[in-house]
C-alpha atoms as a PDB file:
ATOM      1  CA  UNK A   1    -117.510 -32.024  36.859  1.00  0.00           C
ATOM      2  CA  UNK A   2    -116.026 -30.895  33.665  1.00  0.00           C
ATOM      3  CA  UNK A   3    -117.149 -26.905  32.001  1.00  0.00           C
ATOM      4  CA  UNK A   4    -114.601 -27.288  29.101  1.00  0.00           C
ATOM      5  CA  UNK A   5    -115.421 -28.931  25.962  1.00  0.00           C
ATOM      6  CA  UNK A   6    -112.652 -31.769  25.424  1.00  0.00           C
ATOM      7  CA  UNK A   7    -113.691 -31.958  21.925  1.00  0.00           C
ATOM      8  CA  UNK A   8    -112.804 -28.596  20.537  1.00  0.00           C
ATOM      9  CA  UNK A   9    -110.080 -27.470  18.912  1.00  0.00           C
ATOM     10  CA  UNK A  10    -108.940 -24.986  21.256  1.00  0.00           C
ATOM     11  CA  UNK A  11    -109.126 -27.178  24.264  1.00  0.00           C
ATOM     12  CA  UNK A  12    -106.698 -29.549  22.241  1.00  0.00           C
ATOM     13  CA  UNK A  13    -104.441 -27.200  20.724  1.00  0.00           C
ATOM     14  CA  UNK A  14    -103.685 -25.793  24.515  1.00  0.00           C
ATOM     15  CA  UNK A  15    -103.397 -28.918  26.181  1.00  0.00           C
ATOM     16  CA  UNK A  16    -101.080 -29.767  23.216  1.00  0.00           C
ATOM     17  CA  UNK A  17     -98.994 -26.903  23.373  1.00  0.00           C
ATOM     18  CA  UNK A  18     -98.839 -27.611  27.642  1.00  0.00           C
ATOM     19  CA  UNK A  19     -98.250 -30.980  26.920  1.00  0.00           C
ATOM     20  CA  UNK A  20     -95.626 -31.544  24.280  1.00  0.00           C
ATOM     21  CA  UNK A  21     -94.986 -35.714  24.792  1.00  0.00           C
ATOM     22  CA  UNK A  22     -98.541 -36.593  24.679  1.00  0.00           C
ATOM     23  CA  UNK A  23     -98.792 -35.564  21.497  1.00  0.00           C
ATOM     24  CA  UNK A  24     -96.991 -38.950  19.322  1.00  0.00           C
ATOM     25  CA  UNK A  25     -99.566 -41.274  22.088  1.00  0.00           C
ATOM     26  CA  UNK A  26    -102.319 -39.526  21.415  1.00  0.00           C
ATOM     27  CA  UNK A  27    -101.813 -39.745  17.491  1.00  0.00           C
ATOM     28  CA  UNK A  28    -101.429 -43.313  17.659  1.00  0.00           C
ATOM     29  CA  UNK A  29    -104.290 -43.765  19.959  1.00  0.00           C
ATOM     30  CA  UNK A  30    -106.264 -41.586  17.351  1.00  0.00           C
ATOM     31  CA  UNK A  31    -104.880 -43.926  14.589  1.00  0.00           C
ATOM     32  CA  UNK A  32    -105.513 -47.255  16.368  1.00  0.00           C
ATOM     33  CA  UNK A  33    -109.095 -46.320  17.419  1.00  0.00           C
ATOM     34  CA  UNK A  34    -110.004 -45.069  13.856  1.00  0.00           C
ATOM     35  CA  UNK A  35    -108.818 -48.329  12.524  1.00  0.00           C
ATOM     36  CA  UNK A  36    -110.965 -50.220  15.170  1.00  0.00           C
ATOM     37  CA  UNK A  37    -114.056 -48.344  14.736  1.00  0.00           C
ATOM     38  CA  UNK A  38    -114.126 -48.373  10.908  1.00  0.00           C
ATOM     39  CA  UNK A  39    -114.071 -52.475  10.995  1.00  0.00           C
ATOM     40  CA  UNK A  40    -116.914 -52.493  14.314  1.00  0.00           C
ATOM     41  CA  UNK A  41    -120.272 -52.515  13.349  1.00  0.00           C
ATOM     42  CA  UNK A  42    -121.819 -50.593  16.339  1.00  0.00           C
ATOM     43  CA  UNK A  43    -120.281 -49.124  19.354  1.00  0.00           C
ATOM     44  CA  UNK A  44    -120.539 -51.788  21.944  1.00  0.00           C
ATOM     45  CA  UNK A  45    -117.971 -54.010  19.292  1.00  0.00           C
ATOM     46  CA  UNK A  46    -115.851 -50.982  18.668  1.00  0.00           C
ATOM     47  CA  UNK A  47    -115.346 -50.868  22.315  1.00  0.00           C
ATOM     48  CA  UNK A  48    -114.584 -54.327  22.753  1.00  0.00           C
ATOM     49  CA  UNK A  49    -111.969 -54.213  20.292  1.00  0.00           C
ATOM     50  CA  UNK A  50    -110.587 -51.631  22.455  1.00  0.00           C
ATOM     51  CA  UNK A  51    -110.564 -53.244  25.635  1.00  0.00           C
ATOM     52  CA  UNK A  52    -108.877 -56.491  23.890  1.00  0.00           C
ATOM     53  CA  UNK A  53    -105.830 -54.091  22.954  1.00  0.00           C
ATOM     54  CA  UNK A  54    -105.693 -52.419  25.959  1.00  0.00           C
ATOM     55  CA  UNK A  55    -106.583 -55.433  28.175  1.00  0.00           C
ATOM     56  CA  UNK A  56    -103.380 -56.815  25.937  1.00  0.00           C
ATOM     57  CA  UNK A  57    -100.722 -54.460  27.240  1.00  0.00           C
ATOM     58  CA  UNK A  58    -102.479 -54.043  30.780  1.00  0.00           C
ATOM     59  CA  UNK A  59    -105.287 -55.501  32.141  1.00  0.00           C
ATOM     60  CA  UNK A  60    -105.106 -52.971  34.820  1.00  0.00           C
ATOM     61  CA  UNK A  61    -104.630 -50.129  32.099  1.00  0.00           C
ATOM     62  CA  UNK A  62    -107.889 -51.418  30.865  1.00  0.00           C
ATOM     63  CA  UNK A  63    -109.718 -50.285  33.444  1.00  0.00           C
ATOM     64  CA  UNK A  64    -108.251 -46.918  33.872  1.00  0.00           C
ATOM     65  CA  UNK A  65    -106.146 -48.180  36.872  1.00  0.00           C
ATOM     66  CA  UNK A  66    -102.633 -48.998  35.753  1.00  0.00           C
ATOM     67  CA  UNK A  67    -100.941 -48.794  39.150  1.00  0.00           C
ATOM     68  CA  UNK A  68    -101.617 -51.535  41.798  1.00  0.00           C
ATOM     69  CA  UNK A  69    -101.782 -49.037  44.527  1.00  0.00           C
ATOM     70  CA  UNK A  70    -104.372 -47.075  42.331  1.00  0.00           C
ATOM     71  CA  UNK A  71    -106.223 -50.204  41.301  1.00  0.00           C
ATOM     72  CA  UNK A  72    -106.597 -51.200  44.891  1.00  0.00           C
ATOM     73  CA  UNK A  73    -107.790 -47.724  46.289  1.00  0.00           C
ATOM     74  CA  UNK A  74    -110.416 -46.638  43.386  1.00  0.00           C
ATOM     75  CA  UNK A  75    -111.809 -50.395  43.602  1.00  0.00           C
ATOM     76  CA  UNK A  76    -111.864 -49.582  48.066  1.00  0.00           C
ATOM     77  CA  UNK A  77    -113.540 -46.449  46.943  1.00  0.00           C
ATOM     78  CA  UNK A  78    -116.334 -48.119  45.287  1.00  0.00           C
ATOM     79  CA  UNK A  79    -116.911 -50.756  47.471  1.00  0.00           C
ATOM     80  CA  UNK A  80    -116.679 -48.571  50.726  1.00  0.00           C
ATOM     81  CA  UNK A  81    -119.285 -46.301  49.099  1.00  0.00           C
ATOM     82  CA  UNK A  82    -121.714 -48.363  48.318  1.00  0.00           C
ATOM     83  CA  UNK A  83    -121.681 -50.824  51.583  1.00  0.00           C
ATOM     84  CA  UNK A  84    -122.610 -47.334  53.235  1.00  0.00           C
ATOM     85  CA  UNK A  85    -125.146 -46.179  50.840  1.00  0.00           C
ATOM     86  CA  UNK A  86    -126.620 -50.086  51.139  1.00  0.00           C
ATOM     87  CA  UNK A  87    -125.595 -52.968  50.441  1.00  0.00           C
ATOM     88  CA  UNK A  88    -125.716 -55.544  52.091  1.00  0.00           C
ATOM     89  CA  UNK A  89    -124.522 -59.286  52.517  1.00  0.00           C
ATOM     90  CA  UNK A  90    -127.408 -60.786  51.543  1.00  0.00           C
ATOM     91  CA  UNK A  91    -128.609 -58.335  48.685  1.00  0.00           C
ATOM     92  CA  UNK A  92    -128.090 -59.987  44.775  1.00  0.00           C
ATOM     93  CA  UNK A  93    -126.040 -58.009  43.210  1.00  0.00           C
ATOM     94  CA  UNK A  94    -125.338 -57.348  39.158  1.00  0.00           C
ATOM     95  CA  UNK A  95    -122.184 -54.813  38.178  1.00  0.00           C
ATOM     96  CA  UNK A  96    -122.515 -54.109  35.048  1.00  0.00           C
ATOM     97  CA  UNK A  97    -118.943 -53.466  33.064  1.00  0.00           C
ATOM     98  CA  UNK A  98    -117.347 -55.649  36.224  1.00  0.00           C
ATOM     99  CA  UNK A  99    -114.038 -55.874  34.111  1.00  0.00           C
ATOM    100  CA  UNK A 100    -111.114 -57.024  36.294  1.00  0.00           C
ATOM    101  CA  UNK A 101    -113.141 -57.134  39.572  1.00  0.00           C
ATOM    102  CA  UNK A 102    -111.220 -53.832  40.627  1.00  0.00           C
ATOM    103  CA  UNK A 103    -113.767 -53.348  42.863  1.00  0.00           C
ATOM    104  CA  UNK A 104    -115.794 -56.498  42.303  1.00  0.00           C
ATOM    105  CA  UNK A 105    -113.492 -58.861  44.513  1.00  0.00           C
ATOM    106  CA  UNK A 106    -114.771 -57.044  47.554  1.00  0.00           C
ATOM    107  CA  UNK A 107    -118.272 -56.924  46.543  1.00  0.00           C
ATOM    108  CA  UNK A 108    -117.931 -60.911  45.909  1.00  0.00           C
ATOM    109  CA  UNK A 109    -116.044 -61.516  49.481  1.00  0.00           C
ATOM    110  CA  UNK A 110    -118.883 -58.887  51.112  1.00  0.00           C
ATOM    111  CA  UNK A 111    -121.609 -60.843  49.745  1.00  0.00           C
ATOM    112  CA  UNK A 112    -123.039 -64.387  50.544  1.00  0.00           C
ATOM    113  CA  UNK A 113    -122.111 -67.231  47.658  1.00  0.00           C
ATOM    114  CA  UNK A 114    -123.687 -66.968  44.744  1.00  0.00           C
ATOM    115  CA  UNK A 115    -125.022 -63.595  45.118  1.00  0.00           C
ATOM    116  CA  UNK A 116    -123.083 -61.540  42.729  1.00  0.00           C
ATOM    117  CA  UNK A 117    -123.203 -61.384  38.960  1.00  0.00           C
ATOM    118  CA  UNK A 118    -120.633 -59.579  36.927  1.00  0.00           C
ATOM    119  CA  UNK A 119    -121.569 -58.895  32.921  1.00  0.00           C
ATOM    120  CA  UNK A 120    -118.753 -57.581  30.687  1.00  0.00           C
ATOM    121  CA  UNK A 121    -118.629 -56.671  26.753  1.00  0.00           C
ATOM    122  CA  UNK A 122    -114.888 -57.749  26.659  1.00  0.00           C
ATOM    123  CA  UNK A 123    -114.201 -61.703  27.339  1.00  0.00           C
ATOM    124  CA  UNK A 124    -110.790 -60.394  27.831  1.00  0.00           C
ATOM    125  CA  UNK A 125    -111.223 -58.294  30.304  1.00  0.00           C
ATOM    126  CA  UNK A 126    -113.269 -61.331  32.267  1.00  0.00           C
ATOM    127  CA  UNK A 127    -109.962 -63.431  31.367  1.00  0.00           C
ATOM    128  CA  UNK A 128    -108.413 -61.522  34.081  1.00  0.00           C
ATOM    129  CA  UNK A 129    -111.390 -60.891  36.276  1.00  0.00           C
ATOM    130  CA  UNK A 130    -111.000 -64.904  36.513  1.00  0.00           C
ATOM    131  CA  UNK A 131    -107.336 -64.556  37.659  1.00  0.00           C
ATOM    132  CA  UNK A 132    -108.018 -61.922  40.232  1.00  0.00           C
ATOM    133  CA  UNK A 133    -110.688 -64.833  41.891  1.00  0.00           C
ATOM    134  CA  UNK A 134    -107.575 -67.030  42.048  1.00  0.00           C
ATOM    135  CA  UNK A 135    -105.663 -64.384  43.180  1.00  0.00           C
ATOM    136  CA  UNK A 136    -107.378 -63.576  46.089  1.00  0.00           C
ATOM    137  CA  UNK A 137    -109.136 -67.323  46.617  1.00  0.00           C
ATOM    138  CA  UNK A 138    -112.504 -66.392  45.980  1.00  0.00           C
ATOM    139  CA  UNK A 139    -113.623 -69.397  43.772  1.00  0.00           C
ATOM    140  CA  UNK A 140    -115.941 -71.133  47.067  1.00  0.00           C
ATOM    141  CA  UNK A 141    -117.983 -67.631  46.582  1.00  0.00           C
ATOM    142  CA  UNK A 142    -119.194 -68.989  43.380  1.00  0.00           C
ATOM    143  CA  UNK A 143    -119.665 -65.598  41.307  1.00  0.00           C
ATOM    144  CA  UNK A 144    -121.018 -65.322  38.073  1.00  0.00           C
ATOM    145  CA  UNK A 145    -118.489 -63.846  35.469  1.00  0.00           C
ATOM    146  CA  UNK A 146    -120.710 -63.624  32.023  1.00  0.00           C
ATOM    147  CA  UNK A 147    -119.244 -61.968  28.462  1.00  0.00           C
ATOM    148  CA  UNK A 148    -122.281 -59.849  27.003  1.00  0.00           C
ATOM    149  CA  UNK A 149    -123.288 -58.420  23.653  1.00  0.00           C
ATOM    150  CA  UNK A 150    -125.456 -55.634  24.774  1.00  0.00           C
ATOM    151  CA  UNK A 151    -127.012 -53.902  27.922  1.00  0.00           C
ATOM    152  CA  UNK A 152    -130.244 -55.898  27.196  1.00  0.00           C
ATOM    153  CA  UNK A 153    -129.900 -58.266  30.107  1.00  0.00           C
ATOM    154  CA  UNK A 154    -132.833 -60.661  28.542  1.00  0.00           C
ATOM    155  CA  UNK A 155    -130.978 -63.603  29.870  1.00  0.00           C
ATOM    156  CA  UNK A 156    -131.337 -62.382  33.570  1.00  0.00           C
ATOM    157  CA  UNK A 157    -134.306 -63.071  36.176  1.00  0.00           C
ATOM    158  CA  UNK A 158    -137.164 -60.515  36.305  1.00  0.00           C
ATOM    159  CA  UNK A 159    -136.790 -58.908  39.654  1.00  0.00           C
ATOM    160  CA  UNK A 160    -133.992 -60.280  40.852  1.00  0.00           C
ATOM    161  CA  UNK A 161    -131.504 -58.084  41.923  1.00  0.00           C
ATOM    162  CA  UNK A 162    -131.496 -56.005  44.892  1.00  0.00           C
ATOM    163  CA  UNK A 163    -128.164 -53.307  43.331  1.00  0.00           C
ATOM    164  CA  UNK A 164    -127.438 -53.087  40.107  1.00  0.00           C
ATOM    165  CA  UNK A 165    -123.823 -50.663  40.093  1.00  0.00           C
ATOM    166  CA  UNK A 166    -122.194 -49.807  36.752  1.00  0.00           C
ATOM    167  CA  UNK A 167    -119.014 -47.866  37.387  1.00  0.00           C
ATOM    168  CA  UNK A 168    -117.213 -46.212  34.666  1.00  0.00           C
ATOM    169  CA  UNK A 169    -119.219 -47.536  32.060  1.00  0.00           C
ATOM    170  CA  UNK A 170    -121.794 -44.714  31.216  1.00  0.00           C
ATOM    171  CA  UNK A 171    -118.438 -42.310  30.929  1.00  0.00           C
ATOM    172  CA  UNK A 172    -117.330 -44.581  27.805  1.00  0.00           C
ATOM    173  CA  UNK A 173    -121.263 -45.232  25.785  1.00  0.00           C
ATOM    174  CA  UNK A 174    -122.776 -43.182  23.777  1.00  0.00           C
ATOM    175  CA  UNK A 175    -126.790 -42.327  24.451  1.00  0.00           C
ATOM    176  CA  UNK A 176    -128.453 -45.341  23.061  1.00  0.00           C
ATOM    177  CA  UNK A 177    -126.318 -47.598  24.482  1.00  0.00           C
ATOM    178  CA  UNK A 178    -127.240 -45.842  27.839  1.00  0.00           C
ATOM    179  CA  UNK A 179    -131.515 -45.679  26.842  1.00  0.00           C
ATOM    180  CA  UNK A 180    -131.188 -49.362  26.011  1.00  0.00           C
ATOM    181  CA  UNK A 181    -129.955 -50.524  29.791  1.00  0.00           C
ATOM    182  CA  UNK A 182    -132.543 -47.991  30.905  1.00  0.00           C
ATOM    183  CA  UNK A 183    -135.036 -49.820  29.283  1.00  0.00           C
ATOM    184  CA  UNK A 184    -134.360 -52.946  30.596  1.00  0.00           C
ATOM    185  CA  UNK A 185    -132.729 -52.625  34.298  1.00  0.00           C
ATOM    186  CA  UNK A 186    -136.060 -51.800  35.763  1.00  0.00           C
ATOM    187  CA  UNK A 187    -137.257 -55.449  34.857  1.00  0.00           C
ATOM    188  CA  UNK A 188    -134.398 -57.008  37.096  1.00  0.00           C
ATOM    189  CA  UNK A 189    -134.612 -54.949  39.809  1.00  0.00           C
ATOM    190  CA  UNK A 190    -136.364 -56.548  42.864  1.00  0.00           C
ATOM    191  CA  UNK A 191    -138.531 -54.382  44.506  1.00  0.00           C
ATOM    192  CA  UNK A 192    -136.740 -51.804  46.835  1.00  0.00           C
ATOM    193  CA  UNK A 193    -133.644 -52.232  44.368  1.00  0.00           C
ATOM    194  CA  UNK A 194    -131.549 -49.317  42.942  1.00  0.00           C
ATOM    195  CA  UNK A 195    -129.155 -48.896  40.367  1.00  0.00           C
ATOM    196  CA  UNK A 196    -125.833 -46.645  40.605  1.00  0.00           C
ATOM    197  CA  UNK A 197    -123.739 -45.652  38.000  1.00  0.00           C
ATOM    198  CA  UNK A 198    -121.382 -42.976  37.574  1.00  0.00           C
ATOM    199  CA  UNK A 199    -121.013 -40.615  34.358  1.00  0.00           C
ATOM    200  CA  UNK A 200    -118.818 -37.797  33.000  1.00  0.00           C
ATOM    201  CA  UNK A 201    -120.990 -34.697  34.080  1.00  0.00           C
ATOM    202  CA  UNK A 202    -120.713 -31.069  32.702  1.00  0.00           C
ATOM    203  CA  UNK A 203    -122.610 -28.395  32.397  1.00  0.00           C
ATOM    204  CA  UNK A 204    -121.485 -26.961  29.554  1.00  0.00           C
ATOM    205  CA  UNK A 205    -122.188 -28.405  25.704  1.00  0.00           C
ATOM    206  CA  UNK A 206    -122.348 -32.590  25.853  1.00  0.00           C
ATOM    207  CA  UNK A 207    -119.464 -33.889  23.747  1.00  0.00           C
ATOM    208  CA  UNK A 208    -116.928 -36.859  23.533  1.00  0.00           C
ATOM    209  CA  UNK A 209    -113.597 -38.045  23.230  1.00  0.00           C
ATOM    210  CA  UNK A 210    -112.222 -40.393  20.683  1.00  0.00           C
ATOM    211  CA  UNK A 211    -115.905 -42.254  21.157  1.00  0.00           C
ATOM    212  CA  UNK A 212    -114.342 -43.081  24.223  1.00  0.00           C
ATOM    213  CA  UNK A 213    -114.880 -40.462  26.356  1.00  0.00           C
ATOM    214  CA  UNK A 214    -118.771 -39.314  26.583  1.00  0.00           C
ATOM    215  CA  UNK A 215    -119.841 -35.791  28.630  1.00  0.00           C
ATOM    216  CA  UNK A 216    -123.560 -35.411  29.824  1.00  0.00           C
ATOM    217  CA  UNK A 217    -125.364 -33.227  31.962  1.00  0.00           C
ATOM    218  CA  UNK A 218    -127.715 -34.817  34.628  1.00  0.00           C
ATOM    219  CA  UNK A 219    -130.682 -33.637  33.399  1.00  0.00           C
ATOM    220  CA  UNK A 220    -130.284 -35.213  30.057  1.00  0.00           C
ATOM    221  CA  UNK A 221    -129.604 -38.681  32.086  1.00  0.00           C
ATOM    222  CA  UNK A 222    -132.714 -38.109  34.520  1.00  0.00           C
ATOM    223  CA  UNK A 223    -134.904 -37.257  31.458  1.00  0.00           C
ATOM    224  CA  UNK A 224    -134.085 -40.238  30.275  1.00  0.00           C
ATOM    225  CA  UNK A 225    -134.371 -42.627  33.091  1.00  0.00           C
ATOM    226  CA  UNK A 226    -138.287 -41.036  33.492  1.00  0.00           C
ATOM    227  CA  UNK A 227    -138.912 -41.802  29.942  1.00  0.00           C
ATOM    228  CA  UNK A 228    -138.254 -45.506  31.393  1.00  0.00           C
ATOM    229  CA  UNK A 229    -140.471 -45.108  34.299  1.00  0.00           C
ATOM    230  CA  UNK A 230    -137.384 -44.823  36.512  1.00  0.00           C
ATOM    231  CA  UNK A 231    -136.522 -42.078  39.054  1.00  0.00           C
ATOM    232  CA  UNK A 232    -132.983 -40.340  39.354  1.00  0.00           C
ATOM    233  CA  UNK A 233    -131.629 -39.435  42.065  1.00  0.00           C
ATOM    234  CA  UNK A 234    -127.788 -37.208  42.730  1.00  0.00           C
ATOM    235  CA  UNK A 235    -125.801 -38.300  44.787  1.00  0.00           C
ATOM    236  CA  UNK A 236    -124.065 -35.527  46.236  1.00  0.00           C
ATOM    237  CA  UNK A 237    -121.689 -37.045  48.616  1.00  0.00           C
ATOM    238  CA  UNK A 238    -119.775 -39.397  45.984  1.00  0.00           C
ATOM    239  CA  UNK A 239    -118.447 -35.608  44.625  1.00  0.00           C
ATOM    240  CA  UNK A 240    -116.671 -35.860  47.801  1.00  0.00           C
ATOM    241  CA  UNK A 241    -114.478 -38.862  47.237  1.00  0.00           C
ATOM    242  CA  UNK A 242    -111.489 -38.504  45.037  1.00  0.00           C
ATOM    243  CA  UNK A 243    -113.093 -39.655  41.951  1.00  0.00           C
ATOM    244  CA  UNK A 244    -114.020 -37.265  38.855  1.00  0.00           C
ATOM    245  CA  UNK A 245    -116.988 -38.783  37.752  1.00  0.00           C
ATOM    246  CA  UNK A 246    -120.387 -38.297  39.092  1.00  0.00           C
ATOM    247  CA  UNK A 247    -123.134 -40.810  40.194  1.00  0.00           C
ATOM    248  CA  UNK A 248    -126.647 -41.074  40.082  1.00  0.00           C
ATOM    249  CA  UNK A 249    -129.267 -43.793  41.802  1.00  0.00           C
ATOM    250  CA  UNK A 250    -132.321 -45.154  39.684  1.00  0.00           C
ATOM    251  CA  UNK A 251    -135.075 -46.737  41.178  1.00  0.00           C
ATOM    252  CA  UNK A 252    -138.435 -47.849  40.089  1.00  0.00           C
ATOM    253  CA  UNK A 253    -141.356 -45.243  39.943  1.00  0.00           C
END
């Protein structure tokens, strides 16, 4: 859970001043990302243009994961989690933001054929989620890989899917782009089903990062999944495992 605002100027001028060689990356990175968003017209295609360049110089590095050891044990982490919170071989699953299958090719290799869906906003990213099938031979699975322009899911079943998981993908959208999967996840869930997703909590003032980096408080996010008809749950234990973020569970009221 983070208390200090990332986005003010006295955060940045300390971590600056504690952090001399970051400072040339982080210029570009502000360059780059201006560029991007000025030529995107809405969030969702500013951030694919930012997973195609990172995706570019590391598909790994896309996901937050540029170490194989790292990308191995944050994609265990996942998949470990939610096998003991529920999920089970013969459960249909959608991840939503599936990007390499970090944690995906254990959900696909955990789950009968057929029976997971991955969406994506980058058709890079899925580029190498296809190599990491070959990679570990998980083609006679028969996963669905499918690029996406929005969280609106109209081209999937109505209650179809027994977990929806979205990991690391509320920590990079904005608000609407969070109330518009809200307002359609609760149509594919089949009954029983639950969605998990992890965010960037604080409990200080809600801010972001280079439009990368968004910072809510759980009541703002469980407001909002109500306004959906959809109940929010914590879920304390995952603030036990070594990641930062923190997760929620929505279900159906």
């Amino acid at each position: 859970m983070e208390r200090k605002n990332r986005a003010s100027l006295s955060h940045k001028a300390r971590y600056a001043a504690r952090n001399p060689g970051r400072i040339t990356p982080y210029a570009r990175r502000v360059a780059r990302d201006t560029w991007l968003r000025l030529r995107a017209r809405d969030h969702v295609a500013y951030y694919r243009a930012v997973m195609k360049s990172d995706t570019a110089k590391n598909p790994r590095g896309a996901v937050g994961t540029p170490t194989e050891k790292r990308w191995m044990a944050l994609g265990a982490m996942q998949f470990e989690y939610l096998v003991g919170h529920g999920l089970e071989p013969g459960h249909r699953m959608l991840e939503i933001g599936c990007g390499n299958l970090r944690a995906g090719r254990l959900f696909i290799d955990h789950l009968a054929p057929g029976h997971y869906y991955g969406i994506d906003i980058s058709p890079d990213i899925l580029f190498a989620a296809e190599e990491t099938l070959v990679r570990y031979g998980l083609q006679g699975k028969l996963p669905h890989l499918t690029p996406v322009r929005d969280l609106r899911l109209e081209f999937l079943p109505d209650a179809h899917f027994d977990v929806v998981h979205a990991h690391s993908v509320f920590s990079h959208s904005p608000l609407d782009v969070i109330d518009e999967c809200f307002a359609h996840v609760g149509r594919v869930l089949a009954p029983g089903g639950f969605f998990d997703f992890t965010f960037n909590r604080t409990e200080g003032k809600e801010h972001q990062v280079l439009r990368e980096d968004f910072y809510y408080r759980t009541g703002t996010l469980v407001e909002l999944a109500g306004k959906h008809k959809l109940d929010a749950s914590f879920m304390d234990d995952w603030e036990q495992t070594a990641h930062k973020q923190s997760k929620l569970r929505v279900t159906r009221a």
